[in-house]
Protein backbone atom coordinates (compact mmCIF):
# COMPACT_ATOMS: atom_id res chain seq x y z
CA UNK A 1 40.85 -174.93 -211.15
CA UNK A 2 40.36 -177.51 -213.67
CA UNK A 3 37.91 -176.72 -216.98
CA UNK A 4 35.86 -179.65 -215.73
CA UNK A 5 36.52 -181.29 -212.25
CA UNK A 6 34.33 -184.44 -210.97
CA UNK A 7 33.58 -185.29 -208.10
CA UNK A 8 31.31 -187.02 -205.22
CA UNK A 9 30.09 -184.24 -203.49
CA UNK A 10 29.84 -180.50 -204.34
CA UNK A 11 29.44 -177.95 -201.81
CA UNK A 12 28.79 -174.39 -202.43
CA UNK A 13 29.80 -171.75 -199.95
CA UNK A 14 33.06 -171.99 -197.42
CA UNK A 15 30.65 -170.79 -194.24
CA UNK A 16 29.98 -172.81 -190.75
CA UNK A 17 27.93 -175.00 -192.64
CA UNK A 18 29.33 -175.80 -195.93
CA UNK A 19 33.23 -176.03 -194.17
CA UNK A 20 31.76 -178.58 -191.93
CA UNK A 21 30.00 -180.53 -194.12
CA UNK A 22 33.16 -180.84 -196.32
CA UNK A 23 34.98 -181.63 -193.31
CA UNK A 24 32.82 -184.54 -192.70
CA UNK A 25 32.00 -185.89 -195.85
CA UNK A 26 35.65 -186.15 -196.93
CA UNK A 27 36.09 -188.16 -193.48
CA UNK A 28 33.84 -190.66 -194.63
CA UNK A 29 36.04 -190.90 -197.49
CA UNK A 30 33.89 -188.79 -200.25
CA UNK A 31 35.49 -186.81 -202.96
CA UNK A 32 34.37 -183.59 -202.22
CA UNK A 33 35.07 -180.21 -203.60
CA UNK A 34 34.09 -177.18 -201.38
CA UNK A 35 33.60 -174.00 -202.93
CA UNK A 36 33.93 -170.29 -201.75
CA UNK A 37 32.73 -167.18 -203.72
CA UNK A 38 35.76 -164.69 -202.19
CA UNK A 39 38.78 -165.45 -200.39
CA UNK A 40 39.15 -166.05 -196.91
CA UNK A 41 39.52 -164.20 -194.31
CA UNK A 42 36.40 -162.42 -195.38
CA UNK A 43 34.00 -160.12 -193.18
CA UNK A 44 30.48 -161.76 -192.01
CA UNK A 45 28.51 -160.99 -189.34
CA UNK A 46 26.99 -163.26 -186.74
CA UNK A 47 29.79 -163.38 -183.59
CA UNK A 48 28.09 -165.03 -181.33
CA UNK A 49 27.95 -168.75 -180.71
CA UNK A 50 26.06 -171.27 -178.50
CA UNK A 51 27.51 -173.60 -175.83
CA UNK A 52 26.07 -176.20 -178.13
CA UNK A 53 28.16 -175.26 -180.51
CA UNK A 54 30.88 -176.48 -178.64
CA UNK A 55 30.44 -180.46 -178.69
CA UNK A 56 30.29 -179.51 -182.65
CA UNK A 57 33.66 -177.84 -182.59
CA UNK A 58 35.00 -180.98 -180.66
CA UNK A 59 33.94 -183.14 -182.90
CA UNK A 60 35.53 -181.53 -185.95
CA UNK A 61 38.73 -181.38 -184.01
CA UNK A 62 38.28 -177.32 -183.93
CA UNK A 63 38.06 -176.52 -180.29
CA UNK A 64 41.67 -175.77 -179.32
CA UNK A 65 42.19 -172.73 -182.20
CA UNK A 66 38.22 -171.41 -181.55
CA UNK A 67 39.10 -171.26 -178.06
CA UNK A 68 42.60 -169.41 -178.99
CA UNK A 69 40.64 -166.84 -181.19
CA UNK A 70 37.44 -166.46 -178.68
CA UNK A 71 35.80 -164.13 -176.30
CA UNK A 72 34.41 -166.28 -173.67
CA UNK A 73 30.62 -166.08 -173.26
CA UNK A 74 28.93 -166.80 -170.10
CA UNK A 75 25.74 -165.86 -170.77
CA UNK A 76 23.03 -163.25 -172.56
CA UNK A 77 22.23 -159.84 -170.43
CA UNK A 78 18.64 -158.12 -171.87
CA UNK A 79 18.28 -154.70 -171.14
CA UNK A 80 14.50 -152.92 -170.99
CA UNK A 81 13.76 -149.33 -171.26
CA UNK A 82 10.62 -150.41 -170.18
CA UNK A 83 11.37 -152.16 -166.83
CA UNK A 84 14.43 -149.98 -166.24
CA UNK A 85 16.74 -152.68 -165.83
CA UNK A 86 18.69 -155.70 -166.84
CA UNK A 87 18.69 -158.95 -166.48
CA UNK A 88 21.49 -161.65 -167.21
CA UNK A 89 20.99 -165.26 -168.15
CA UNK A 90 23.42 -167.23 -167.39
CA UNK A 91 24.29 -170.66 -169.29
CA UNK A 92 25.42 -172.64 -166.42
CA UNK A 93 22.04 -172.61 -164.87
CA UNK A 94 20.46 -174.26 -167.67
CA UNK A 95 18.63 -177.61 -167.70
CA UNK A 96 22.13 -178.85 -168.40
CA UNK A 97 25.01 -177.92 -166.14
CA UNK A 98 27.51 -179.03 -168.59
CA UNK A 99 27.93 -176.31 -171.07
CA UNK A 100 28.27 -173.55 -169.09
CA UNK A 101 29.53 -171.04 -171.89
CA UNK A 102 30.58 -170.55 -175.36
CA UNK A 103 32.46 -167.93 -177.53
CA UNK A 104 32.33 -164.86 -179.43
CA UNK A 105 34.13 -164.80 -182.46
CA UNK A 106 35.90 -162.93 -185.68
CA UNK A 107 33.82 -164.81 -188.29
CA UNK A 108 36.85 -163.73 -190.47
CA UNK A 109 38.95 -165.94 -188.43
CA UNK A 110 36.66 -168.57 -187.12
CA UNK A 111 35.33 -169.04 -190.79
CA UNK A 112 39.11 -169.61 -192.07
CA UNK A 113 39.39 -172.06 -189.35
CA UNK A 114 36.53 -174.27 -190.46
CA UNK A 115 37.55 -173.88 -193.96
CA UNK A 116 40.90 -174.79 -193.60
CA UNK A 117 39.72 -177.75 -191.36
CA UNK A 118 38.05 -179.17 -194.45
CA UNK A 119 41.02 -179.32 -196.73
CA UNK A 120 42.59 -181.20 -193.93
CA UNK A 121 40.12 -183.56 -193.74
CA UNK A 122 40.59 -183.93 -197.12
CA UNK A 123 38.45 -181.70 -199.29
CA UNK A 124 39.52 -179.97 -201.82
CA UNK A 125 38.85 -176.53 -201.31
CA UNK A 126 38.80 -173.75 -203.98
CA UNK A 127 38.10 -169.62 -203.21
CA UNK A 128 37.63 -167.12 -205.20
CA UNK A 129 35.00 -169.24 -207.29
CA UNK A 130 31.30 -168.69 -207.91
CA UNK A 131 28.66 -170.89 -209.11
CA UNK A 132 26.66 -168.81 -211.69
CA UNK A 133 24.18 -171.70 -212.53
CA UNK A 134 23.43 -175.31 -211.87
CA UNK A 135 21.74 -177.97 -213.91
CA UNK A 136 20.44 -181.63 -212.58
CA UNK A 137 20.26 -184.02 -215.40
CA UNK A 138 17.82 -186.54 -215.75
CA UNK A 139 20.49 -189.28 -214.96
CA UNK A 140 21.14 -188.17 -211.49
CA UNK A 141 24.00 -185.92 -210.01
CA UNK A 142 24.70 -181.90 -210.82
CA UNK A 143 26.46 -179.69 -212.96
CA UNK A 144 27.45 -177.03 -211.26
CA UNK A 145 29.35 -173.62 -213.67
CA UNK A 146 31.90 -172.01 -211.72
CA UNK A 147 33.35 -168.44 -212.46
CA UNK A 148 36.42 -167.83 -210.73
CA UNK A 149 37.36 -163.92 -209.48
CA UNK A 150 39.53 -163.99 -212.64
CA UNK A 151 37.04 -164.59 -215.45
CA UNK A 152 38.17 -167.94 -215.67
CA UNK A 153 34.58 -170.17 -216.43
CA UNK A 154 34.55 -174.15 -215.59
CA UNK A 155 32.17 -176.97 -215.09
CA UNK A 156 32.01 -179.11 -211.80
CA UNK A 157 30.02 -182.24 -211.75
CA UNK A 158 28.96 -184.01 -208.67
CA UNK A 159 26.62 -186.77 -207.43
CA UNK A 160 25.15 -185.22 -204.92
CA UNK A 161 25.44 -180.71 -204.48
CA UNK A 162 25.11 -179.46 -200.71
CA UNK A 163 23.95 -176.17 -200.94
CA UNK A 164 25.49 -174.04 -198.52
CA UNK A 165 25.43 -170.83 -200.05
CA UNK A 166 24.24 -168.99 -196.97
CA UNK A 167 22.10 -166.01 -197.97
CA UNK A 168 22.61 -166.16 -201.52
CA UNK A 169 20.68 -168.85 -201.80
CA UNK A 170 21.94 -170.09 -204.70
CA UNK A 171 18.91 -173.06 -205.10
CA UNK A 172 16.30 -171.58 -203.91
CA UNK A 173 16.74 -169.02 -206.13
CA UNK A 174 17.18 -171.28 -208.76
CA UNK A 175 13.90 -172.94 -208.68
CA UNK A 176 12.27 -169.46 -207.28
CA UNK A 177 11.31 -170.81 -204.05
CA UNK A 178 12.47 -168.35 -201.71
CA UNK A 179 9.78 -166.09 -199.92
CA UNK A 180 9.87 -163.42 -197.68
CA UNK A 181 8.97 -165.19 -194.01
CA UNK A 182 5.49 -163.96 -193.67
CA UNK A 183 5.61 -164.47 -189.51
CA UNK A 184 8.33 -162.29 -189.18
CA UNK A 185 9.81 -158.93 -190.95
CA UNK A 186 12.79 -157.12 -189.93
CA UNK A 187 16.18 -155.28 -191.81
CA UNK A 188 19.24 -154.75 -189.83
CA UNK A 189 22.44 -152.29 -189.88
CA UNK A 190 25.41 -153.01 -187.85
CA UNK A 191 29.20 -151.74 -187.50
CA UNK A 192 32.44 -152.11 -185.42
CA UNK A 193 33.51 -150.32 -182.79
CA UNK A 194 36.26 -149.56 -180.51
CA UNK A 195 36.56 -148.07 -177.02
CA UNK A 196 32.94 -149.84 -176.28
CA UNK A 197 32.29 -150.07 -172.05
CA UNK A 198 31.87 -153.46 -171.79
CA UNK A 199 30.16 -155.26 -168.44
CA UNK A 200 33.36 -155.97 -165.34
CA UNK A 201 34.71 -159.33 -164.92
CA UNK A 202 33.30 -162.79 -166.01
CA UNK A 203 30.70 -160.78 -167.79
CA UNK A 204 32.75 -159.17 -170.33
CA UNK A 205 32.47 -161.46 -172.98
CA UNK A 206 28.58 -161.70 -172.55
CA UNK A 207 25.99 -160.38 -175.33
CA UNK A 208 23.40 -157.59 -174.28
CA UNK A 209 20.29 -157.29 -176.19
CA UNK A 210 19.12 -153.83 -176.06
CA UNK A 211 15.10 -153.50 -176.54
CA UNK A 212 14.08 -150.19 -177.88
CA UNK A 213 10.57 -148.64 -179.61
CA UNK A 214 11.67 -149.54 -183.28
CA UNK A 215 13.50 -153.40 -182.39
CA UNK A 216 16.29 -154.10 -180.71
CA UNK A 217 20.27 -153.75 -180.81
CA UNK A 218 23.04 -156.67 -180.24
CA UNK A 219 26.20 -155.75 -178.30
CA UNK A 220 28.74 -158.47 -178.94
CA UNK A 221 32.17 -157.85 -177.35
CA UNK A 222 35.38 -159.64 -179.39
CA UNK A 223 38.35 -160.80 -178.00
CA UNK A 224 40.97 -157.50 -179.56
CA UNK A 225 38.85 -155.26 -177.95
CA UNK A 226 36.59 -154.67 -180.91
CA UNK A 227 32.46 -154.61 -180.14
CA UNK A 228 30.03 -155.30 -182.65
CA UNK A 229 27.29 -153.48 -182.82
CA UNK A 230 23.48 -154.24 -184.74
CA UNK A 231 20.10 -152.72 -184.63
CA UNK A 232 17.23 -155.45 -186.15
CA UNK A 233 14.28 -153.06 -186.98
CA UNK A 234 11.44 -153.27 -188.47
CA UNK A 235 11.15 -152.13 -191.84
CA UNK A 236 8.51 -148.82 -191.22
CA UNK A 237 11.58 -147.40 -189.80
CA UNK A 238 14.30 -148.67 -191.76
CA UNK A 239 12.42 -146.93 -194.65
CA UNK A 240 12.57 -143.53 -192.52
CA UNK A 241 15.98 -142.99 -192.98
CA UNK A 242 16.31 -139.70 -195.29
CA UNK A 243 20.22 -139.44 -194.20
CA UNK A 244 23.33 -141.72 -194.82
CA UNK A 245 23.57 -144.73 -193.26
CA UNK A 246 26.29 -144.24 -190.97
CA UNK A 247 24.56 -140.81 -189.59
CA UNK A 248 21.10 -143.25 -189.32
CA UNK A 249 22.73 -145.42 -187.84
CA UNK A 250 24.13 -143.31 -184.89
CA UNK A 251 20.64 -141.71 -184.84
CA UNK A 252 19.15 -144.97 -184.24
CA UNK A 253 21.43 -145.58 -181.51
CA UNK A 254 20.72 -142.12 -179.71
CA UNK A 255 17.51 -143.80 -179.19
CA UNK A 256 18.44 -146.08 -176.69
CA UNK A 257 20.34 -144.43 -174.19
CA UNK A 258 21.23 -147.19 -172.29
CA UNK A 259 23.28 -148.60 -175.45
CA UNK A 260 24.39 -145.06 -176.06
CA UNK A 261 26.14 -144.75 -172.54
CA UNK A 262 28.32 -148.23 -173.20
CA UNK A 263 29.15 -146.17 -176.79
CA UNK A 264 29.86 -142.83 -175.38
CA UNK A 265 33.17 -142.68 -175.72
CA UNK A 266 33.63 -145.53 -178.57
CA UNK A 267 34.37 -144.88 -182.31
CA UNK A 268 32.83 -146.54 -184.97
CA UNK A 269 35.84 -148.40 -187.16
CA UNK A 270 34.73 -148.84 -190.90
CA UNK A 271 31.39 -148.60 -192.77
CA UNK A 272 27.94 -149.41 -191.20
CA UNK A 273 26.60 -151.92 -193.18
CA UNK A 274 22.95 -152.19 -193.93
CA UNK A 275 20.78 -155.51 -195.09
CA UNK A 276 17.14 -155.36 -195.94
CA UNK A 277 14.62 -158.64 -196.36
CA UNK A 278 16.42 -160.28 -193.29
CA UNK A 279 13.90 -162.64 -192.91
CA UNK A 280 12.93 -165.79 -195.41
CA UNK A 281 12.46 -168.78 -196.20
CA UNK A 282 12.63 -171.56 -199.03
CA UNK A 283 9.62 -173.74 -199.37
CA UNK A 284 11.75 -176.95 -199.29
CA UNK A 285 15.44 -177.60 -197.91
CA UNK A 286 15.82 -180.93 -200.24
CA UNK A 287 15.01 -182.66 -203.42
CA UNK A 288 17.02 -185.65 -205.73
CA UNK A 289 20.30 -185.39 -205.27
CA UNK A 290 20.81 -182.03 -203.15
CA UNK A 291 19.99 -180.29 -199.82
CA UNK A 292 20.39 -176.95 -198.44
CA UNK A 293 22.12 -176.31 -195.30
CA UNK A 294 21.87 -173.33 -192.56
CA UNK A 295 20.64 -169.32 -193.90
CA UNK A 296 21.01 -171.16 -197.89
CA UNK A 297 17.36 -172.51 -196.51
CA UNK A 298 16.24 -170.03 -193.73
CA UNK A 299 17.08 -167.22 -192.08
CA UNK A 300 14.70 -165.80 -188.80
CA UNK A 301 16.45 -163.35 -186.68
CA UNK A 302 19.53 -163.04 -185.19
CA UNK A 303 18.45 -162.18 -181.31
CA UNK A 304 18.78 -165.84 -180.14
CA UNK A 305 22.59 -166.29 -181.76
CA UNK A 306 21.51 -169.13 -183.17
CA UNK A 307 22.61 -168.56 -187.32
CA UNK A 308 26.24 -170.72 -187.02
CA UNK A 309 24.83 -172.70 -184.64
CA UNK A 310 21.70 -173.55 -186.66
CA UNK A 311 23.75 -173.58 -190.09
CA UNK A 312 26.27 -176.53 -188.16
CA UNK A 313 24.04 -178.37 -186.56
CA UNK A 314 22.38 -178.96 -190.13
CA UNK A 315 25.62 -179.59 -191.49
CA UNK A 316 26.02 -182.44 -188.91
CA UNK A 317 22.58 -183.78 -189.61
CA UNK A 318 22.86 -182.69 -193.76
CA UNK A 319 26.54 -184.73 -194.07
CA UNK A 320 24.94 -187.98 -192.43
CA UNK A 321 21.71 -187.57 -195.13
CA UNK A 322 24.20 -187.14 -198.31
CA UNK A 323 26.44 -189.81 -196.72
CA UNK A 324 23.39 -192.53 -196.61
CA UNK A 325 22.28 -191.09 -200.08
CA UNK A 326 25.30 -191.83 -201.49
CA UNK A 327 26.11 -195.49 -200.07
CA UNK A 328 22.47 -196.53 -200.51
CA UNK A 329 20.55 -194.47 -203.24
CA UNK A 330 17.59 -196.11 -202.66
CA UNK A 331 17.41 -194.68 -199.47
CA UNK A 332 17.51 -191.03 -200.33
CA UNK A 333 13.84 -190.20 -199.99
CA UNK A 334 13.86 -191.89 -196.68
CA UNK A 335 17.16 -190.04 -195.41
CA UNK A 336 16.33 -186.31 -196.75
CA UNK A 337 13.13 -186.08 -195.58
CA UNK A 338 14.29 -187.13 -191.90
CA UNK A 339 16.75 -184.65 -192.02
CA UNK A 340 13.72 -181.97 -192.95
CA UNK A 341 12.26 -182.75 -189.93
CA UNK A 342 14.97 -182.63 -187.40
CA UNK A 343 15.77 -179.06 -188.67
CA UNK A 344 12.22 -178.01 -189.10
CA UNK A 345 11.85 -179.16 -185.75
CA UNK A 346 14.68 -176.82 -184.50
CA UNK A 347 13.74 -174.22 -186.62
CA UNK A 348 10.27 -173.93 -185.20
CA UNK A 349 11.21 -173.99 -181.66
CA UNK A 350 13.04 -171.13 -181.98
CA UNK A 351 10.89 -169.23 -184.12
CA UNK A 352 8.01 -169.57 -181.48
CA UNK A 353 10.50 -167.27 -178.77
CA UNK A 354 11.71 -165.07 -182.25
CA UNK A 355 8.80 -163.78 -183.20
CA UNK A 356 7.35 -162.66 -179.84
CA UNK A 357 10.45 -161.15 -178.34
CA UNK A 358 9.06 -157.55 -179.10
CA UNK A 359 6.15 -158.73 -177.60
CA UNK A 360 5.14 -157.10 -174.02
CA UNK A 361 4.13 -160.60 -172.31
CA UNK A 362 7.53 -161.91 -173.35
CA UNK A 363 9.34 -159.24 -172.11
CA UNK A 364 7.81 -159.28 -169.05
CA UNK A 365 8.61 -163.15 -168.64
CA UNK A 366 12.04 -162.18 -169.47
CA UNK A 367 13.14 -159.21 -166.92
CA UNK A 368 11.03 -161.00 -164.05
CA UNK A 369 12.10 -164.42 -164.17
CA UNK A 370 11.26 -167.36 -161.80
CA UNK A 371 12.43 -170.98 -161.78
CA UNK A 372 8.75 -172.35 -160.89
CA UNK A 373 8.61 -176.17 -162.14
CA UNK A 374 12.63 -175.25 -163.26
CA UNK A 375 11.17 -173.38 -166.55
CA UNK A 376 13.70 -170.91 -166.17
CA UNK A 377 16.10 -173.64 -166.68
CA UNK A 378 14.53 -174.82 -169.77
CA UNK A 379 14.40 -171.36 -170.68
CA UNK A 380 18.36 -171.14 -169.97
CA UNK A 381 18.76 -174.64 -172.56
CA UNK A 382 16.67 -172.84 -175.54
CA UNK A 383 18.90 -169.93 -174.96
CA UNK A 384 22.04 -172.56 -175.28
CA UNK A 385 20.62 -174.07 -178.08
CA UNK A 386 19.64 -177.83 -176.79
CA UNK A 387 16.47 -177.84 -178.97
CA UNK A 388 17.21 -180.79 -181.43
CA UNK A 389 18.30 -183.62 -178.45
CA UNK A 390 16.17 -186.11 -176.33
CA UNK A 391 15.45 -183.65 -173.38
CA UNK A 392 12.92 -183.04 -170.18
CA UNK A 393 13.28 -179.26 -170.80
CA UNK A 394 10.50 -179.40 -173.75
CA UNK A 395 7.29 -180.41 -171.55
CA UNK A 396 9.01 -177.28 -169.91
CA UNK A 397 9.10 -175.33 -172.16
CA UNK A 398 5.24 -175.79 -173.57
CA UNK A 399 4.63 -174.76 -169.58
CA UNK A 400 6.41 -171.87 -170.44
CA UNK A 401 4.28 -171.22 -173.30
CA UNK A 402 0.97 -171.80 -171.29
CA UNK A 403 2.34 -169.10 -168.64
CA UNK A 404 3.11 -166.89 -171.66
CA UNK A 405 -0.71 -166.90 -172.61
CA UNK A 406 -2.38 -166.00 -169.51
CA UNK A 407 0.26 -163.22 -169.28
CA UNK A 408 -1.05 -161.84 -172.03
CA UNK A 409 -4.36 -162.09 -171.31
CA UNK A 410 -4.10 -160.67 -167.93
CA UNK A 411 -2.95 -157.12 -169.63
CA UNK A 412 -4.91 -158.37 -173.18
CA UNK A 413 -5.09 -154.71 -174.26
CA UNK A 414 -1.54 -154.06 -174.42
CA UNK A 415 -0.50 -157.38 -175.91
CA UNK A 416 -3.77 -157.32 -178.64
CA UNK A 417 -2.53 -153.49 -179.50
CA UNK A 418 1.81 -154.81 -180.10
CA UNK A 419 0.25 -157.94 -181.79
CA UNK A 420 -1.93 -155.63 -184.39
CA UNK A 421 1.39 -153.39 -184.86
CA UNK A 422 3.51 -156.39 -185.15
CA UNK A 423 1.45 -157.38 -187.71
CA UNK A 424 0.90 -154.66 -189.78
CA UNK A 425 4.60 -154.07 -189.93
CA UNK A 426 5.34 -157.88 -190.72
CA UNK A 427 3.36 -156.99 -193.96
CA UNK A 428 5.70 -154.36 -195.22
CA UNK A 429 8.73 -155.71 -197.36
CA UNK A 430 11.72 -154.53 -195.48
CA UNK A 431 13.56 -153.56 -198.74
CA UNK A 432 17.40 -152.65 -198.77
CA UNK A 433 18.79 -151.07 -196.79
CA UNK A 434 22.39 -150.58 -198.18
């Protein structure tokens, strides 16, 4: 890498978003230089896409390797200990009949993919490179300092930096704007594993959320046989742990013995890894001449799928922004602050579902449901991820709501005693976990 590089467009982190944003900016003919800390294929977690994903992974010319590397996904199967049964969703009853599945995927491979899609397009991409700090003069643009895995130190400057950093957060941590999310509190650990039992047939490929007392676990089948494997806690009992994490960690699945039986004869392949404060998020997404894209700006809970979903989507929305930013400058108030609320927008919708999924009324709704006024189909689209298009499902979806409320008040002393524990625990910091 050159001691000093310019360039139209910096982005920072080779993820879901920040590949596709490069992708698309250097189609619109930007210079653009996209920047990943370590070298791909690299491990991340968060398999499991959305069929909304999919007119995404069209558009960026994508679809044909994803589909080569992917577990088909049908739908989402919930299993409660406390109804003693399961119940599958599946995506091609939704609102829209179009999208009838999506994919689980490697993020080792399916990140490459989108990374090497970029430089395609045109980008120039770089690895093994970190930024360490970033400055914004007072004439415009950024200076980004890059340190490469070799020691090697150089300057990038752009017109316009996309922040893509996932959860390093590289600008919100800059300006110390990052906060714990004080609606929601939870840690995870998760690990590999081969040998899982997965569901017969068409169903193979679908995720199972697992409810138990302390959360709930993720069972996420890959396409060489591998299943990945997460519990999302809440930090009272990710602070319990007085053994190491991979003994916890089986522990923790012990106590859900319908998750146990798929495991029973599975073994764990590598090191259970651990992440505490799993929930946060920066008081803004944009200012003059940036914009943060996907977990660099928030990050909920995973029990919806929607993190690469979420973090393209906003690279869609984030690389039309920076492209009217940079063609017409005196538009960039006008164009970041739409794009805040489109993915505010999104955000919220799911984080209405996220944070009462523990929740007894939800539960209920989920392992009983019923198609009256076709909610369960707008139920089916949130689950799909059609939250940020022109749709019918969302006067749905507030009906849903409305049903959710006099659910809970028909059993209010249940729901008022998980609401006062849900809230207590949001209050603890979650820590580390690692």
């Amino acid at each position: 890498m050159d001691a000093e590089l310019n360039c139209d467009v910096l982005v920072v982190g080779g993820g879901p978003a920040g590949s596709t944003a490069a992708a698309l900016l250097a189609e619109k003919g930007h210079r653009v230089v996209l920047l990943e800390k370590e070298r791909h294929p690299r491990f991340h977690i968060g398999e499991s896409l959305l069929p909304l994903n999919l007119p995404l992974l069209e558009k960026l010319g994508v679809m044909e390797e994803v589909d080569r590397i992917g577990m088909l996904k049908y739908g989402a199967e919930f299993v409660s200990p406390y109804h003693g049964k399961a119940i599958t969703f599946e995506f091609a009853n939704a609102w829209d009949k179009a999208l009838p599945y999506a994919f689980q995927v490697r993020r080792s491979e399916f990140d490459q993919i989108l990374f090497r899609n970029a430089a395609a397009k045109g980008a120039t991409t770089v690895e093994g490179s970190k930024v360490t700090d970033v400055e914004f003069p007072a004439e415009g643009g950024a200076i980004a300092t890059v340190k490469t895995d070799e020691g090697v130190t150089s300057t990038v400057r752009a017109r316009f930096l996309v922040d893509a950093s996932g959860r390093d957060t590289l600008l919100a941590n800059r300006f110390g704007i990052k906060h714990r999310n004080r609606k929601h509190n939870s840690a995870a650990m998760f690990g590999h594993f081969t040998g899982a039992h997965r569901s017969p047939g068409k169903a193979e490929g679908n995720i199972t959320v697992f409810w138990f007392d302390h959360g709930w676990f993720w069972f996420i089948p890959l396409a060489d046989g591998t299943t990945s494997v997460g519990a999302v806690c809440w930090p009272y009992y990710i602070k319990s742990r007085k053994t190491d994490q991979t003994t916890f960690f089986k522990d923790t699945i012990a106590l859900c013995p319908a998750l146990a039986e798929r495991l029973r004869d599975a073994e764990l392949t590598g090191a259970v890894t651990g992440t505490g404060n799993f929930s946060y998020q920066a008081e803004r997404m944009t200012g003059r001449d940036h914009i943060m894209l996907g977990d660099a700006f928030a990050f909920i809970d995973p029990v919806f799928s929607t993190g690469v979903y979420l973090a393209m989507n906003s690279a869609f929305r984030g690389a039309e922004a920076v492209d009217l930013c940079l063609r017409d400058p005196a538009s960039q108030a006008s164009a970041l602050r739409k794009f805040d609320q489109e993915i505010r927008q999104g955000i919220g919708t799911f984080s209405w579902y996220i944070y009462r999924v523990t929740t007894p009324a939800l539960r209920n709704l989920f392992m009983g449901p019923r198609n009256v006024f076709r909610v369960e189909e707008a139920l089916l689209s949130l689950l799909a991820g059609d939250v940020f298009r022109p749709s019918p499902i969302k006067s749905r979806l507030r009906l849903f709501k409305a049903i959710y409320y006099i659910n809970a008040a028909l059993d209010l002393k249940t729901n008022f005693l998980a609401w006062r524990k849900r809230r207590r625990n949001v209050r603890v910091p979650a820590g580390e976990t690692a």
